[in-house]
Protein backbone atom coordinates (compact mmCIF):
# COMPACT_ATOMS: atom_id res chain seq x y z
CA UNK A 1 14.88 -17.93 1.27
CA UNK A 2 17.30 -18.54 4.29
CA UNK A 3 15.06 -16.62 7.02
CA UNK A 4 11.78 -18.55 6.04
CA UNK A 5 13.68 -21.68 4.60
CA UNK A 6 16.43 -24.33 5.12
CA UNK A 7 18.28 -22.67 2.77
CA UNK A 8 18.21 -25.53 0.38
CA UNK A 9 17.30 -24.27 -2.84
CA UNK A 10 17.02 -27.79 -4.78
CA UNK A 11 18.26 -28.53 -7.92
CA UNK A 12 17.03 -28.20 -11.46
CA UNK A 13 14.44 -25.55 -10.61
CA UNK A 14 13.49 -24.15 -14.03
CA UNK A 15 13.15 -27.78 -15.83
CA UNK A 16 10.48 -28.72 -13.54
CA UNK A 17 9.50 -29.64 -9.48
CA UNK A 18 10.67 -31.71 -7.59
CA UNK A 19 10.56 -31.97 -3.37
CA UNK A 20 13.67 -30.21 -3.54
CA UNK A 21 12.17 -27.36 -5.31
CA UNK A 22 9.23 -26.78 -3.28
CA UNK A 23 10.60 -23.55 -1.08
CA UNK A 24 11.30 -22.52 -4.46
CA UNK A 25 7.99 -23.06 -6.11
CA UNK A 26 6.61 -21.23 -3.17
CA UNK A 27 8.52 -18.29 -3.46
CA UNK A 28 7.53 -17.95 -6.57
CA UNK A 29 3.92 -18.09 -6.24
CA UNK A 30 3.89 -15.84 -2.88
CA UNK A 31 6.07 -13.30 -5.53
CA UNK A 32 3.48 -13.74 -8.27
CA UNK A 33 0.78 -13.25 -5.78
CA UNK A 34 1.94 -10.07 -4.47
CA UNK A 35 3.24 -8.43 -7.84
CA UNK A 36 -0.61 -9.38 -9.04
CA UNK A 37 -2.25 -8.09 -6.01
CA UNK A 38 -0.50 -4.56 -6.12
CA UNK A 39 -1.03 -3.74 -9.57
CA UNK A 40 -5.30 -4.33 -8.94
CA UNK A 41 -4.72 -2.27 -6.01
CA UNK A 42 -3.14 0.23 -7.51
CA UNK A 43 -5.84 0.15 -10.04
CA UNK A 44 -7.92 1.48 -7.61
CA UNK A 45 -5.31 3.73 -6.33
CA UNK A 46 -5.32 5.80 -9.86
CA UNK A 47 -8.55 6.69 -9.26
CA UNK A 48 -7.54 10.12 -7.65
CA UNK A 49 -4.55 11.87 -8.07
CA UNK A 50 -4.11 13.30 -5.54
CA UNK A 51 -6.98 12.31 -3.06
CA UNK A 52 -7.05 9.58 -0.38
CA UNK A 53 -8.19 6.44 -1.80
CA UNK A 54 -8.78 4.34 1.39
CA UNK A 55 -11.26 6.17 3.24
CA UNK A 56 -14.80 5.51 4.10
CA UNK A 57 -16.81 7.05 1.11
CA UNK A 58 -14.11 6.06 -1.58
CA UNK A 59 -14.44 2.06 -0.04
CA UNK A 60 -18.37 2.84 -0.21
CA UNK A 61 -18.05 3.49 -4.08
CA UNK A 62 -15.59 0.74 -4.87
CA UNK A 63 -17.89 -1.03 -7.37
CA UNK A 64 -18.78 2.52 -8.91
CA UNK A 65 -16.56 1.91 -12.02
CA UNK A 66 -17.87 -1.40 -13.22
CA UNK A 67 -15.54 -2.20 -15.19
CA UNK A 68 -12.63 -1.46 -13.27
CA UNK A 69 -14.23 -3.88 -10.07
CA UNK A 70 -15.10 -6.78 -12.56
CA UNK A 71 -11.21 -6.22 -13.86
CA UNK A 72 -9.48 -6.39 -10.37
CA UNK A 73 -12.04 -9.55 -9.45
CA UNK A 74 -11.13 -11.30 -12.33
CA UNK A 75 -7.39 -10.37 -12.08
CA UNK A 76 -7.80 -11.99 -8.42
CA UNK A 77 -9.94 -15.08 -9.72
CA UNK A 78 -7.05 -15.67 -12.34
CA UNK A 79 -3.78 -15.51 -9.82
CA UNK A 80 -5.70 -17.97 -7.68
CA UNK A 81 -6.02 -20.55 -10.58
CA UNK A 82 -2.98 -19.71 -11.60
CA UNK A 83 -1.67 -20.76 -8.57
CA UNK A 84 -3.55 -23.41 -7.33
CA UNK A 85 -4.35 -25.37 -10.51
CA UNK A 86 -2.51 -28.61 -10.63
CA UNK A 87 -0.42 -28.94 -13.57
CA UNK A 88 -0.86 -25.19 -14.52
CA UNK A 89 1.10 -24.07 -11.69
CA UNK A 90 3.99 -26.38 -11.32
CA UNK A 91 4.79 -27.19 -15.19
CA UNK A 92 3.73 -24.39 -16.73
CA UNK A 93 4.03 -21.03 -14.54
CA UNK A 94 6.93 -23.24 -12.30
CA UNK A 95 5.41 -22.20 -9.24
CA UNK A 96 3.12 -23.42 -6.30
CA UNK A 97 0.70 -22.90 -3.99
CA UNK A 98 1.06 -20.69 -0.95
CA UNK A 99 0.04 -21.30 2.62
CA UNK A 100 1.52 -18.94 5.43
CA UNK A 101 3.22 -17.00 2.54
CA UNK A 102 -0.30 -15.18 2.37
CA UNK A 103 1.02 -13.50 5.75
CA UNK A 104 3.89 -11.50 3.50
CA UNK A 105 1.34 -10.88 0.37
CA UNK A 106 -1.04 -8.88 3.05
CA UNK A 107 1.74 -7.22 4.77
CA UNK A 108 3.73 -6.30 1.53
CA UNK A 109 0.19 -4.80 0.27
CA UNK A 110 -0.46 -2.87 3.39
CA UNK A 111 2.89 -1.49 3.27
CA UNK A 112 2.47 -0.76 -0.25
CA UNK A 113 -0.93 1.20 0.36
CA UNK A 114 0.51 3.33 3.45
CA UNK A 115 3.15 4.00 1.18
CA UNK A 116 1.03 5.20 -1.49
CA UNK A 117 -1.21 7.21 0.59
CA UNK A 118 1.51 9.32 2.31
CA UNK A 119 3.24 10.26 -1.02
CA UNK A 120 -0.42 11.46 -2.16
CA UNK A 121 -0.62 13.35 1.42
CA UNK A 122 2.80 15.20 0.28
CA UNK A 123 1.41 15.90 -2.69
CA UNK A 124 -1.67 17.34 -1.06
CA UNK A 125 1.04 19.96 1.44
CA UNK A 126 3.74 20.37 -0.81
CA UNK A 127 1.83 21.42 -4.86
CA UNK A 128 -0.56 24.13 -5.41
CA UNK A 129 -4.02 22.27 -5.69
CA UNK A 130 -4.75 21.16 -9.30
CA UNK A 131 -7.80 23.15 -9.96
CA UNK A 132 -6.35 26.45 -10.33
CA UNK A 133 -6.33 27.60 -13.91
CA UNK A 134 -4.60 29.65 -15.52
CA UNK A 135 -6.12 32.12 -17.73
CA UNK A 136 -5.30 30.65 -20.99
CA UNK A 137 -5.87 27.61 -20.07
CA UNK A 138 -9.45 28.60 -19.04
CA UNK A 139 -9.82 29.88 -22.62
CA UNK A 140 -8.21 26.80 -24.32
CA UNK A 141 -11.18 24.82 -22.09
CA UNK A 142 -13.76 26.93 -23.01
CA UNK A 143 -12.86 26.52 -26.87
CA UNK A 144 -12.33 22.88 -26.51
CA UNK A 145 -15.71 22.21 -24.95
CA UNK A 146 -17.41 24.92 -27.45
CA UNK A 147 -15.80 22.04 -30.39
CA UNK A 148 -17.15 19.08 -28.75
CA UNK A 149 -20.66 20.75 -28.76
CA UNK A 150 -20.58 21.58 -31.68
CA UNK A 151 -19.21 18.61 -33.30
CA UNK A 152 -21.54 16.31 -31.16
CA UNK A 153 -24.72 18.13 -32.53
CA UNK A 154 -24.21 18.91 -35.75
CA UNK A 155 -23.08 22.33 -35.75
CA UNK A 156 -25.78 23.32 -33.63
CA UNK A 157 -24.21 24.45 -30.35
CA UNK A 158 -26.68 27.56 -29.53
């Protein structure tokens, strides 16, 4: 709060805002924001294990999984209001509205995906690739998957 701030950090914070509260309040929200905004991201970043997630035919199929897109909108929809609702934001959640603060959300999430993306390209060099089997678990497979057939249509698998 002393690089971006006066260093003033008002008084009586937590009961409720005041002027003196508003670098603050704004610290808050541009903490909320980011902490929200990674954990959609990194929704979409579970999608592969071990495979890039930011490249050209992954952003093409972004709205593949349905579910997961209407999730991460909604997530975004709700830390805007959250935010930027009067009343909501500053007696309730004890936080406010962000400006130039959206400068260090972006950059923290950027960081955060570079981040993410080289430990996955590690994992890529440095572990034996995940599809390799061994034998016994290519019989425990086959069994499994023999079950589900046979479950699914009535004991009629053949």
């Amino acid at each position: 709060m002393n690089g971006f701030g006066d260093g003033n950090m008002g008084e009586e914070c937590n009961r409720g805002y005041s002027e003196s509260c508003d670098l603050v309040f704004r610290a808050r929200g541009t903490v909320f924001a980011t902490l929200t905004l990674a954990i959609l991201l990194h929704a979409y970043n579970c999608r592969r294990i071990r495979g890039p997630m930011w490249n050209w035919h992954m952003i093409k199929r972004v709205h593949e999984n349905r579910f997961l897109f209407g999730g991460v909108i909604c997530g975004t929809i709700l830390c805007l209001l959250c935010m930027y609702v009067p009343g909501l934001n500053t007696a309730v959640l004890k936080m406010k509205g962000i400006s130039w603060e959206w400068g260090i959300v972006l950059i923290t999430l950027l960081v955060f995906l570079i981040l993410s993306e080289l430990y996955k390209f590690a994992k890529r060099k440095l572990y034996k690739p995940m599809s390799v089997a061994t034998e016994a678990q290519g019989r425990l497979q086959r069994i499994w998957t023999e079950n589900t057939l046979a479950s699914s249509t009535g004991g009629l698998s053949k």
